[in-house]
Protein backbone atom coordinates (compact mmCIF):
# COMPACT_ATOMS: atom_id res chain seq x y z
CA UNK A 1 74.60 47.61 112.99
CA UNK A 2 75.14 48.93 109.41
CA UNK A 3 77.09 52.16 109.37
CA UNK A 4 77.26 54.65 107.09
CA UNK A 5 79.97 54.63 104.04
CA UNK A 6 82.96 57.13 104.81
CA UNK A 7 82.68 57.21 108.79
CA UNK A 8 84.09 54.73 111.13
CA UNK A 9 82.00 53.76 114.01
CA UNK A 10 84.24 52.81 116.49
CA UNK A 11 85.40 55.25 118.97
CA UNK A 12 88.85 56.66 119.03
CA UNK A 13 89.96 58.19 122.88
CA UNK A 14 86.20 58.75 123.57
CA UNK A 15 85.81 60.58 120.10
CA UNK A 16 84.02 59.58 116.77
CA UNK A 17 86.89 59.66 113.79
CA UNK A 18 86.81 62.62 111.57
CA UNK A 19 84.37 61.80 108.24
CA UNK A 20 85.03 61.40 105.19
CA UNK A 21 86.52 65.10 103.70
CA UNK A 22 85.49 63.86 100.10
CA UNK A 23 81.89 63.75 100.80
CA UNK A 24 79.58 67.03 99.82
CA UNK A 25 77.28 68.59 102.30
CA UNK A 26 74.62 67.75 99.58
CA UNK A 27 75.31 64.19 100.16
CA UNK A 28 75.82 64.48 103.90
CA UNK A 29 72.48 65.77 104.11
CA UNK A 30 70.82 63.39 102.07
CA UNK A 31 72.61 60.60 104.19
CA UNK A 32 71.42 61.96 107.65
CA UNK A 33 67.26 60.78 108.91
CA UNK A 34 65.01 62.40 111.34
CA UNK A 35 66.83 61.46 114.23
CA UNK A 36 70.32 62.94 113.49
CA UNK A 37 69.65 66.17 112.02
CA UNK A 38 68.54 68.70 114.90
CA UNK A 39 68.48 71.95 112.87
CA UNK A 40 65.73 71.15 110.43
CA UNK A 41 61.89 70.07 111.64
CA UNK A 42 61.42 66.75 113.88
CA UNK A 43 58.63 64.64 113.75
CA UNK A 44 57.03 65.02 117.29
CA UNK A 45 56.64 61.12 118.15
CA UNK A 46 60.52 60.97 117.24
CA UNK A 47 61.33 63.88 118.74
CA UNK A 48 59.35 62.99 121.95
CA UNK A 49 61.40 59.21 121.74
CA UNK A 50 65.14 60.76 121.64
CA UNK A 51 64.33 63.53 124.34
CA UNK A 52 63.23 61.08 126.67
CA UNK A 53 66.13 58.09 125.83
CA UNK A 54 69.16 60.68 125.24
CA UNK A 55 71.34 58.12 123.39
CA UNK A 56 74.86 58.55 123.34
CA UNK A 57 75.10 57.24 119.86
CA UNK A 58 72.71 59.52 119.17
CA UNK A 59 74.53 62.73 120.89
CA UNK A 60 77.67 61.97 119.16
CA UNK A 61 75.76 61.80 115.97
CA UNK A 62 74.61 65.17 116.23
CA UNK A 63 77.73 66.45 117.18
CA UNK A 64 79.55 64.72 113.75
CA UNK A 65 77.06 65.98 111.54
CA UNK A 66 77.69 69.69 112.77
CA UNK A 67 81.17 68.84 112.56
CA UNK A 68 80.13 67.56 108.53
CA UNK A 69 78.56 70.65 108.21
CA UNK A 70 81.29 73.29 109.54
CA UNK A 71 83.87 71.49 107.29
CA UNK A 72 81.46 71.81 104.06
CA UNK A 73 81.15 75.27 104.85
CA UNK A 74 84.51 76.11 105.11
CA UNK A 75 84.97 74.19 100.96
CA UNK A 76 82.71 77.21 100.22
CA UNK A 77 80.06 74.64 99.05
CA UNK A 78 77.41 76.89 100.35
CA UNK A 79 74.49 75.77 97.29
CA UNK A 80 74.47 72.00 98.00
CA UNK A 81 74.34 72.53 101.55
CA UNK A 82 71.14 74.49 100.93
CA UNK A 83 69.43 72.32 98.75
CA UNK A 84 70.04 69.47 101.14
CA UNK A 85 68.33 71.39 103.85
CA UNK A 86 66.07 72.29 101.69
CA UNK A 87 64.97 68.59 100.90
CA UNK A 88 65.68 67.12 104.51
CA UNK A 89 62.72 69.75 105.60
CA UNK A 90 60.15 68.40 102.92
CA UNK A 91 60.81 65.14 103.95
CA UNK A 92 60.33 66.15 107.48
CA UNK A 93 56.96 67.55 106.84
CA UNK A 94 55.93 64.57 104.94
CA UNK A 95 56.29 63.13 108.12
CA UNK A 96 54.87 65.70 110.56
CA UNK A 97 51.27 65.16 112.39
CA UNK A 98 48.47 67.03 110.69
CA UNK A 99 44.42 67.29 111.84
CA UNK A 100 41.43 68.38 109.97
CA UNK A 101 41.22 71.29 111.85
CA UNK A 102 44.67 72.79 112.93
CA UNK A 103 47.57 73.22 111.26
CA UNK A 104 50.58 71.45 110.88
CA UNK A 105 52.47 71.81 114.00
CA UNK A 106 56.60 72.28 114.03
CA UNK A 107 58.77 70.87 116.70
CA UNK A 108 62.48 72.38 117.01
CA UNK A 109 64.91 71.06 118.97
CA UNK A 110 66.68 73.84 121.23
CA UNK A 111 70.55 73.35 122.39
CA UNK A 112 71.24 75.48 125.56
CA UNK A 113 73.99 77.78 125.54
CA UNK A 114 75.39 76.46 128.59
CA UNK A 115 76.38 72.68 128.21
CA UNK A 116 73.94 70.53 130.41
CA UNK A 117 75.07 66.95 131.92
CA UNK A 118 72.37 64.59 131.42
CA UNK A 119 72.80 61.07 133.64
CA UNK A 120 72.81 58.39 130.38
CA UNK A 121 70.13 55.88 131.17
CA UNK A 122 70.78 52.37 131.48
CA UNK A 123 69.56 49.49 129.25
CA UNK A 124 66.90 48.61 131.48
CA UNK A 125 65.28 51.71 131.49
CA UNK A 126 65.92 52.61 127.78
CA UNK A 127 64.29 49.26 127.44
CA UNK A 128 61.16 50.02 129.08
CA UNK A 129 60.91 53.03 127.41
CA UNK A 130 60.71 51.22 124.00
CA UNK A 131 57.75 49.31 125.21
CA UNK A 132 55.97 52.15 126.17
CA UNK A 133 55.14 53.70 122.64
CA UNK A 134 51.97 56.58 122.13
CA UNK A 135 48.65 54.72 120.93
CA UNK A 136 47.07 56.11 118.58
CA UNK A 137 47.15 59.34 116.30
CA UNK A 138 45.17 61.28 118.17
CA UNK A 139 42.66 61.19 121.71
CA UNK A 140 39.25 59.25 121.45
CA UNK A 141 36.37 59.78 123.37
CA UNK A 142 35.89 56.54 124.49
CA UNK A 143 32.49 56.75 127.29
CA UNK A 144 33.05 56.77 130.59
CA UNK A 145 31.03 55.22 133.30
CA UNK A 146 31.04 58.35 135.57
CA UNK A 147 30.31 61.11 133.15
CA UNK A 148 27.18 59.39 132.98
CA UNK A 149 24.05 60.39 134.07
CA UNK A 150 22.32 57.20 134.81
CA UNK A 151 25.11 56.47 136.86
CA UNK A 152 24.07 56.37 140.67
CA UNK A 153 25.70 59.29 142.49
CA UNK A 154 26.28 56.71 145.43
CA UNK A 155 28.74 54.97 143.25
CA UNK A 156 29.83 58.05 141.73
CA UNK A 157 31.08 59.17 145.23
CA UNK A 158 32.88 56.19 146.35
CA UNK A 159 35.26 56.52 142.83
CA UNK A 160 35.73 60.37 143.47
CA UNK A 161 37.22 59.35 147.09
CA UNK A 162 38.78 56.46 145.70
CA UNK A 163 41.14 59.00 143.26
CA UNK A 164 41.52 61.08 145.83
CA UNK A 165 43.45 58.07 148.02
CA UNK A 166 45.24 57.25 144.85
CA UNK A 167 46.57 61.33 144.41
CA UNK A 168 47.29 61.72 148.44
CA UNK A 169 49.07 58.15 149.57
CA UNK A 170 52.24 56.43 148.62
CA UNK A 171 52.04 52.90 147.21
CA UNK A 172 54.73 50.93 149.09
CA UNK A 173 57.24 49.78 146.52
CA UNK A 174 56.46 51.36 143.09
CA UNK A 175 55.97 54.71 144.18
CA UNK A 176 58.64 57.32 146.00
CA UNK A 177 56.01 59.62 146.96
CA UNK A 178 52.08 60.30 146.49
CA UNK A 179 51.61 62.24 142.99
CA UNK A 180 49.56 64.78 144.66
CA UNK A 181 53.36 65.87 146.19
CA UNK A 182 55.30 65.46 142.89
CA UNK A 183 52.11 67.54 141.23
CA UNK A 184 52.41 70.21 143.78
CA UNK A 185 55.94 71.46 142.96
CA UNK A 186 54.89 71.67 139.56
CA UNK A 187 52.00 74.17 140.59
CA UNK A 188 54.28 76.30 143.21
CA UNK A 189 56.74 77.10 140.03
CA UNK A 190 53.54 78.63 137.84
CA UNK A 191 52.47 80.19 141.54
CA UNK A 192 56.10 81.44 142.02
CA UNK A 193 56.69 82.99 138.54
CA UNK A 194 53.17 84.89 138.83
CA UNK A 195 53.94 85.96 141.32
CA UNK A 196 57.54 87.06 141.53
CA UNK A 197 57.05 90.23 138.81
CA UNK A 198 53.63 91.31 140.38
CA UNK A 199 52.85 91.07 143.79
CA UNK A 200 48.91 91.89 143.39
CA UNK A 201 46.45 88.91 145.19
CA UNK A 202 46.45 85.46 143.38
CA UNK A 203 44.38 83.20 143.75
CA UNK A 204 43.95 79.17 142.29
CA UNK A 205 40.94 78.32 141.40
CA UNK A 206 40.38 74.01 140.80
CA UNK A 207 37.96 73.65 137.86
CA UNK A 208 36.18 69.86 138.24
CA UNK A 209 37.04 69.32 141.66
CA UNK A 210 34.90 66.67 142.58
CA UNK A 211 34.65 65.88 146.09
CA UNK A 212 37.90 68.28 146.41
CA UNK A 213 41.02 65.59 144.80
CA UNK A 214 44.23 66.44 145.32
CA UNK A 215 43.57 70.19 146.22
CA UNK A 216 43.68 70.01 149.45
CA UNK A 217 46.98 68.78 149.66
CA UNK A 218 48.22 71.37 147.13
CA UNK A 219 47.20 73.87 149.48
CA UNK A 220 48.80 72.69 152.29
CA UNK A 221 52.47 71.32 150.74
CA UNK A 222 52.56 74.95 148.49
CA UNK A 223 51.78 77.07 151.47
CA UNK A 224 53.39 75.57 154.03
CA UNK A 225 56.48 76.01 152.01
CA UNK A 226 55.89 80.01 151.29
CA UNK A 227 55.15 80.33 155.11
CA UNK A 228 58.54 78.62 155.75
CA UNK A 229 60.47 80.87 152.91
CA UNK A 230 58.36 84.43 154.43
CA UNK A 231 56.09 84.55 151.21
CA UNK A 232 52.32 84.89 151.04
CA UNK A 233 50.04 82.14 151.44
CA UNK A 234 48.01 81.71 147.98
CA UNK A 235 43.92 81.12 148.33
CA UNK A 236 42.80 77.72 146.62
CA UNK A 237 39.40 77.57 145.77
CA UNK A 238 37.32 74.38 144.74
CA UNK A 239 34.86 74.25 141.99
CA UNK A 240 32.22 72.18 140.07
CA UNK A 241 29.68 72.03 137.89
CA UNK A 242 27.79 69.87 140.52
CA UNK A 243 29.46 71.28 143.75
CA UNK A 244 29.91 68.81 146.39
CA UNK A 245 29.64 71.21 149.49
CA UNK A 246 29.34 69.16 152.36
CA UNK A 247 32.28 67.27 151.17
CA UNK A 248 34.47 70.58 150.94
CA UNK A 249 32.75 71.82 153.99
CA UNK A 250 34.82 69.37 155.99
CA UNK A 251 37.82 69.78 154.45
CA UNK A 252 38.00 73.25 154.48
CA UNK A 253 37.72 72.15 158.89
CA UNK A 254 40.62 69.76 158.02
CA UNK A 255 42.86 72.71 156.15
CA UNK A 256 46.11 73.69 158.46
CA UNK A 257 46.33 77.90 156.62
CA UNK A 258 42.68 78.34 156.41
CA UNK A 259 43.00 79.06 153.07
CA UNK A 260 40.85 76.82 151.29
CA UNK A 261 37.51 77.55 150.03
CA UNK A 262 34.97 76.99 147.42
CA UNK A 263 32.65 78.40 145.10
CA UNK A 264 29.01 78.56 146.31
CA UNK A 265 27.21 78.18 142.63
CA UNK A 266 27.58 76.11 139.69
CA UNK A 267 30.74 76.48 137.90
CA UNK A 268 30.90 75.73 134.01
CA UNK A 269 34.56 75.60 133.18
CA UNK A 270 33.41 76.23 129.35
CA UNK A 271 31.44 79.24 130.26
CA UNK A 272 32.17 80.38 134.00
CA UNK A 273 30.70 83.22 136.15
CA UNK A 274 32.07 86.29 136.90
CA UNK A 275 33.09 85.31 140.79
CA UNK A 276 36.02 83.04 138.86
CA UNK A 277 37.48 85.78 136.63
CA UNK A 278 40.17 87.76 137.26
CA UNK A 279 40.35 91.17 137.96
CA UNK A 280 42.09 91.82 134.94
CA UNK A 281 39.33 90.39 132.48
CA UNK A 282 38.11 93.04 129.81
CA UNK A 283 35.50 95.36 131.19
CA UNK A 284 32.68 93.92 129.54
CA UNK A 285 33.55 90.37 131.15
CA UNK A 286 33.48 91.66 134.19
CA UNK A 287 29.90 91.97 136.47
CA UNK A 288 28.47 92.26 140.00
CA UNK A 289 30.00 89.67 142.13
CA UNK A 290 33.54 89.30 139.88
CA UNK A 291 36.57 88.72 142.05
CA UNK A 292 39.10 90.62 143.04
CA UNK A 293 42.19 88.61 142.70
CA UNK A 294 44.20 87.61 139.85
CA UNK A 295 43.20 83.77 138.79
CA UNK A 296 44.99 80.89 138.31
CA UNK A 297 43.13 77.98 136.31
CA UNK A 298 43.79 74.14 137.80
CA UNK A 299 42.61 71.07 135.63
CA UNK A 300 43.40 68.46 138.26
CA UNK A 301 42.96 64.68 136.37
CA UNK A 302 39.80 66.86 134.54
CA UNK A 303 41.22 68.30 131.25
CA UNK A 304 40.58 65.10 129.61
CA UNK A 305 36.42 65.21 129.76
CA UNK A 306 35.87 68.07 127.64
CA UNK A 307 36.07 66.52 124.20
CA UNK A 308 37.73 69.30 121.53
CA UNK A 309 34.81 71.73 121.14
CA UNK A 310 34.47 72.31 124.60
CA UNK A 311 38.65 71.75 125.07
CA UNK A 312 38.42 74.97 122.92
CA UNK A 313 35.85 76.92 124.76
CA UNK A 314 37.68 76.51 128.24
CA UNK A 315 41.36 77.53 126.56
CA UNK A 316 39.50 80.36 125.04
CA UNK A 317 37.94 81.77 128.39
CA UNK A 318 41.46 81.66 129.93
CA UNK A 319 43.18 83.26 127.50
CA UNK A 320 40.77 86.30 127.94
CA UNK A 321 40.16 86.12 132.15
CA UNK A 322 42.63 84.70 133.77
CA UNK A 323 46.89 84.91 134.14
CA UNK A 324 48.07 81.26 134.50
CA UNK A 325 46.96 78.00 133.99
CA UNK A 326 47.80 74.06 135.23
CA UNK A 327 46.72 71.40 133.97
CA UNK A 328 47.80 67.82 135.61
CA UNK A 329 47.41 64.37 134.06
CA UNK A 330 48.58 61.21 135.84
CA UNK A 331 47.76 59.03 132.55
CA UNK A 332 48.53 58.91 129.11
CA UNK A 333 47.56 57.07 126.14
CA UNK A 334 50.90 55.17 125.90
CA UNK A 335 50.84 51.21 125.95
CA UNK A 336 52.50 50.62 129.46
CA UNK A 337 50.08 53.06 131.34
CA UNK A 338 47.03 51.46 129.40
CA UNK A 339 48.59 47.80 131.02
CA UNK A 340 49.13 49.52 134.40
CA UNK A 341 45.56 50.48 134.85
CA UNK A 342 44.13 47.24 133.93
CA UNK A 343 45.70 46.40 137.22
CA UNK A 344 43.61 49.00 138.81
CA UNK A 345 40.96 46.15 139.27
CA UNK A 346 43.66 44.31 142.07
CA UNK A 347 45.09 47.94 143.35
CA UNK A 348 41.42 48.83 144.07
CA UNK A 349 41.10 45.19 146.15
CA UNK A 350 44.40 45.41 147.34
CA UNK A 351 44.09 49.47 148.85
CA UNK A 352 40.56 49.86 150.22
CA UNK A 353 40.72 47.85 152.90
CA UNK A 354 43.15 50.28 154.42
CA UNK A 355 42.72 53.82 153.38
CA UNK A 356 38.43 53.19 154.23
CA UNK A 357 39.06 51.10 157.26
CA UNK A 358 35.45 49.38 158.08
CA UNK A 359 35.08 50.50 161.99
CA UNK A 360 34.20 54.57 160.28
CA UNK A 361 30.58 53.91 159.15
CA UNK A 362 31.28 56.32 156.27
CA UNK A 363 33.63 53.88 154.57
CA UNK A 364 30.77 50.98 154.57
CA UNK A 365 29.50 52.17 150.89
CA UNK A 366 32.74 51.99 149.68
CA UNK A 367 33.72 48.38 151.09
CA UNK A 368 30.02 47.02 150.51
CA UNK A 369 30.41 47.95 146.20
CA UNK A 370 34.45 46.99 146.64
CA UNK A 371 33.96 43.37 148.23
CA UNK A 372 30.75 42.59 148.56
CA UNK A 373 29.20 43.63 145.05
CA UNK A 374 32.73 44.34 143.42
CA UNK A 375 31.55 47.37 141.19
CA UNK A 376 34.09 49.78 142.12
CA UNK A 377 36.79 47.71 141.07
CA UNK A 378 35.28 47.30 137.19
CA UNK A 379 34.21 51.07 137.25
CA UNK A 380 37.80 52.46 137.87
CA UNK A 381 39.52 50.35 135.81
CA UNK A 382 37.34 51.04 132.84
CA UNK A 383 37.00 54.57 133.63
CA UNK A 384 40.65 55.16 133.50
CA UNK A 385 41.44 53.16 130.54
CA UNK A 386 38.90 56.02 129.10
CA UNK A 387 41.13 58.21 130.67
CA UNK A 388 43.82 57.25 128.99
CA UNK A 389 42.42 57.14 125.29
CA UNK A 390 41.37 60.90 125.66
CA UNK A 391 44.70 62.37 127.00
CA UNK A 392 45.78 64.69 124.63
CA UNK A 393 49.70 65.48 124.23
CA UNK A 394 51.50 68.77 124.35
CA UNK A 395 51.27 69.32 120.46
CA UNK A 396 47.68 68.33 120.60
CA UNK A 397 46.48 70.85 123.32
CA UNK A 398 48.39 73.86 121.39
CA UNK A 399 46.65 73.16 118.02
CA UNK A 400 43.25 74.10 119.92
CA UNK A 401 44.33 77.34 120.63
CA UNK A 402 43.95 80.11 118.13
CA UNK A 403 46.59 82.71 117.64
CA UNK A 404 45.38 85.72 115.95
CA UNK A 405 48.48 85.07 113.82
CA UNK A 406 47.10 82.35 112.45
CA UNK A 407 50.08 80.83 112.69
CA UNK A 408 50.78 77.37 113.32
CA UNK A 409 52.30 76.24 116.79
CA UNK A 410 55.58 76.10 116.66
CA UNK A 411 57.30 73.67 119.42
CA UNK A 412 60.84 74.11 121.23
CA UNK A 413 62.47 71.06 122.69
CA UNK A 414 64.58 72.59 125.66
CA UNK A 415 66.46 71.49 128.03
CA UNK A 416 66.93 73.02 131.71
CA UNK A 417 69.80 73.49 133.99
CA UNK A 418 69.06 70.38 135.96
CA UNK A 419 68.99 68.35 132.66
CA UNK A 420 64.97 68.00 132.58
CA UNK A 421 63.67 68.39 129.68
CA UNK A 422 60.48 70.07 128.81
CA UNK A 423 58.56 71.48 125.09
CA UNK A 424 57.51 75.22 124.81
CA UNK A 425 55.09 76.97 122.84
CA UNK A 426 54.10 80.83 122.66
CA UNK A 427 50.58 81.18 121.37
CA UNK A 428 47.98 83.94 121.50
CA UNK A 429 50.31 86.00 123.97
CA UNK A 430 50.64 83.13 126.19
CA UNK A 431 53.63 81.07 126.92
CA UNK A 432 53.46 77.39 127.59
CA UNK A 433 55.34 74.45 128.83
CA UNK A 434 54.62 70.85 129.02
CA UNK A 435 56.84 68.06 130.73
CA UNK A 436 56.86 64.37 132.11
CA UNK A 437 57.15 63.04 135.46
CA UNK A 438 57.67 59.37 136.89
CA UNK A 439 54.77 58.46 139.75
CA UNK A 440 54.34 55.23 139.35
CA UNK A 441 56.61 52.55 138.72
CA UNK A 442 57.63 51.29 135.46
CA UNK A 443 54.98 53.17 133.32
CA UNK A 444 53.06 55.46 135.37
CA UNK A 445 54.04 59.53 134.10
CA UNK A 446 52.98 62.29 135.19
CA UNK A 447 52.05 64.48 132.27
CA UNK A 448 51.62 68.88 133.14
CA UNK A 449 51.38 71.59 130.98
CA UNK A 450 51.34 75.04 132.47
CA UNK A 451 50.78 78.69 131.15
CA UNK A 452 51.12 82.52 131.54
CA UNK A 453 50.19 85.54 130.44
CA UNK A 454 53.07 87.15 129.00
């Protein structure tokens, strides 16, 4: 591995040996890439690569360059050091992601005050990591069987019921637990820090919820836990633009609190009715028939199918009319998910047979298009490659919201006390966070961003 001229590679008691003293901070700038130099901008693919590998060659990198720097400063050679700042941040934006219509968004990487022990990953995993690089620059909107209309609702149903099986049970093997569980602790920390400052009624309220998804589940894992620690219970309510009501009729007769419902009418996430706003909307929002709660958005595996205009529209309404937001992705558009769900094809032959056992006459739809005329098999593999393509990332979801700044967002790479690490972004009086999850063995991530009101 080539090293660089005045610095000796090989460690001394643990330690990397002191650099080269003759050495300017000019020229140790101009000698240091993307990857080593934490205090000017970061590219966000690289950025995204080290936060999730956490090299040790690369921590002790860091640490000799501040060393490099600390020592230039004290030669008083205050100038060069500028200008070689100055220079490493025009490179840097050479590099950095741009659209057509946002603005150039910065990533900096933030070092905790309080030192934080992060587990070094082994080879393996640092090797599946590097084959599991983003596709593509940006989301496409490749079609998707479901979203369209032609499509029988029959069909329609069984893969709605079909994702719900894959968010509520464990695959033996390559999963520790369903992702509707590892998805729910991520919602009870937005539903915890709304609520711990103002004790008012909240209430979540699942945009695109299908024949009801996950939600259900949430329900029960998040309240059974407030129950157990003497807290509230929190209201979830389902919602759709084609509302499946029978469907959440029965599992509101399944729920253990009693405190899942639904909405009654139509429910346009990019233009909703006054029954899903919260109490605290401007005046003029509000109407007969508005809640009376505070509202939490949830974008369950749904986020994805509004392409940017409409992306836009829905961030827009809940910056004005409602006081958090979750949005939950189990896919992404990176190389080993996109090989993961072409499996989906053997999963879906391999899984039905037991979660829609053939002695309930409901399940017969679902085995007669699985096995007999193997539809559903084709339809949710192809469906959630499509799924994957139009996942957006953290920096991409930020540049559709509009701060009356009109500033561009500005990303913090930070790391928390139990060494996760996770990007934040304050726009538009809002304050953001966005982090990764493992559900699925080797290359199956969880991907949430939440949101408050500040």
């Amino acid at each position: 591995m080539p090293t660089e001229r005045g610095r000796d590679p090989t460690p001394r008691n643990g330690q990397y040996s002191a650099p080269d003293t003759e050495r300017t901070p000019l020229q140790i700038q101009q000698k240091t890439s993307l990857r080593t130099r934490p205090d000017t901008l970061i590219h966000p693919r690289v950025c995204h690569l080290l936060n999730q590998t956490h090299i040790p060659l690369f921590k002790k990198k860091v640490n000799v360059q501040e060393r490099d720097l600390e020592q230039g400063q004290e030669q008083g050679q205050e100038q060069g050091q500028e200008q070689g700042q100055e220079q490493g941040r025009e490179q840097d934006q050479e590099h950095s992601p741009t659209r057509s219509d946002a603005s150039v968004v910065t990533v900096i990487r933030v070092t905790p005050s309080t030192p934080v022990t992060v587990k070094k990953p082994s080879l393996f995993n640092r090797l599946l990591h590097f084959m599991n690089p983003l596709i593509g620059k940006s989301p496409q909107r490749v079609f998707q069987f479901c979203d369209m209309k032609l499509m029988p609702n029959s069909i329609r149903q069984c893969c709605q019921s079909m994702l719900a099986m894959q968010w509520t049970h464990r695959i033996p093997l390559i999963q520790s637990q369903p992702p509707a569980h590892l998805a729910a602790a991520v919602i009870a920390e937005i539903i915890d820090r709304l609520t711990s400052t103002d004790l008012s009624k909240l209430t979540v309220i699942d945009f695109c919820s299908g024949r009801g998804g996950p939600t259900p589940t949430f329900e029960r894992i998040i309240n059974t836990a407030r129950t157990a620690a003497s807290k509230a219970p929190i209201m979830f309510q389902l919602s759709d633009l084609h509302p499946h009501r029978t469907a959440w009729r029965e599992l509101f007769k399944q729920s253990e609190h009693k405190h899942l419902g639904w909405i009654t009418r139509d429910v346009d996430a990019t233009d909703p009715p006054a029954s899903v706003l919260s109490v605290n909307s401007p005046r003029q929002m509000i109407s007969t028939g508005s809640s009376d709660s505070r509202i939490c958005r949830l974008f369950s595996l749904a986020f994805h199918h509004f392409d940017d205009v409409d992306a836009t529209k829905v961030i827009q309404s809940m910056l004005q009319t409602a006081e958090g937001i979750a949005i939950i992705e189990l896919q992404d558009r990176r190389l080993g998910c996109l090989l993961m769900v072409l499996g989906n094809i053997f999963l879906c032959l391999l899984t039905t047979i037991f979660w829609f056992p053939f002695w309930h006459s409901d399940n017969w739809t679902q085995l007669f298009f699985t096995y007999i005329i193997p539809v559903l098999p084709f339809v949710l593999m192809w469906d959630g490659l499509a799924s994957c393509w139009r996942t957006r990332e953290f920096e991409e979801v930020m540049v559709l919201i509009t701060d009356p700044t009109n500033t561009p967002p500005q990303i913090r790479i930070l790391k928390k006390p139990d060494g996760s690490v996770v990007k934040r972004c304050d726009r538009a009086g809002w304050s953001f966070e966005a982090g990764r999850s493992l559900h699925t063995w080797p290359f199956g991530y969880m991907n949430w961003i939440v949101g408050w009101k500040r």
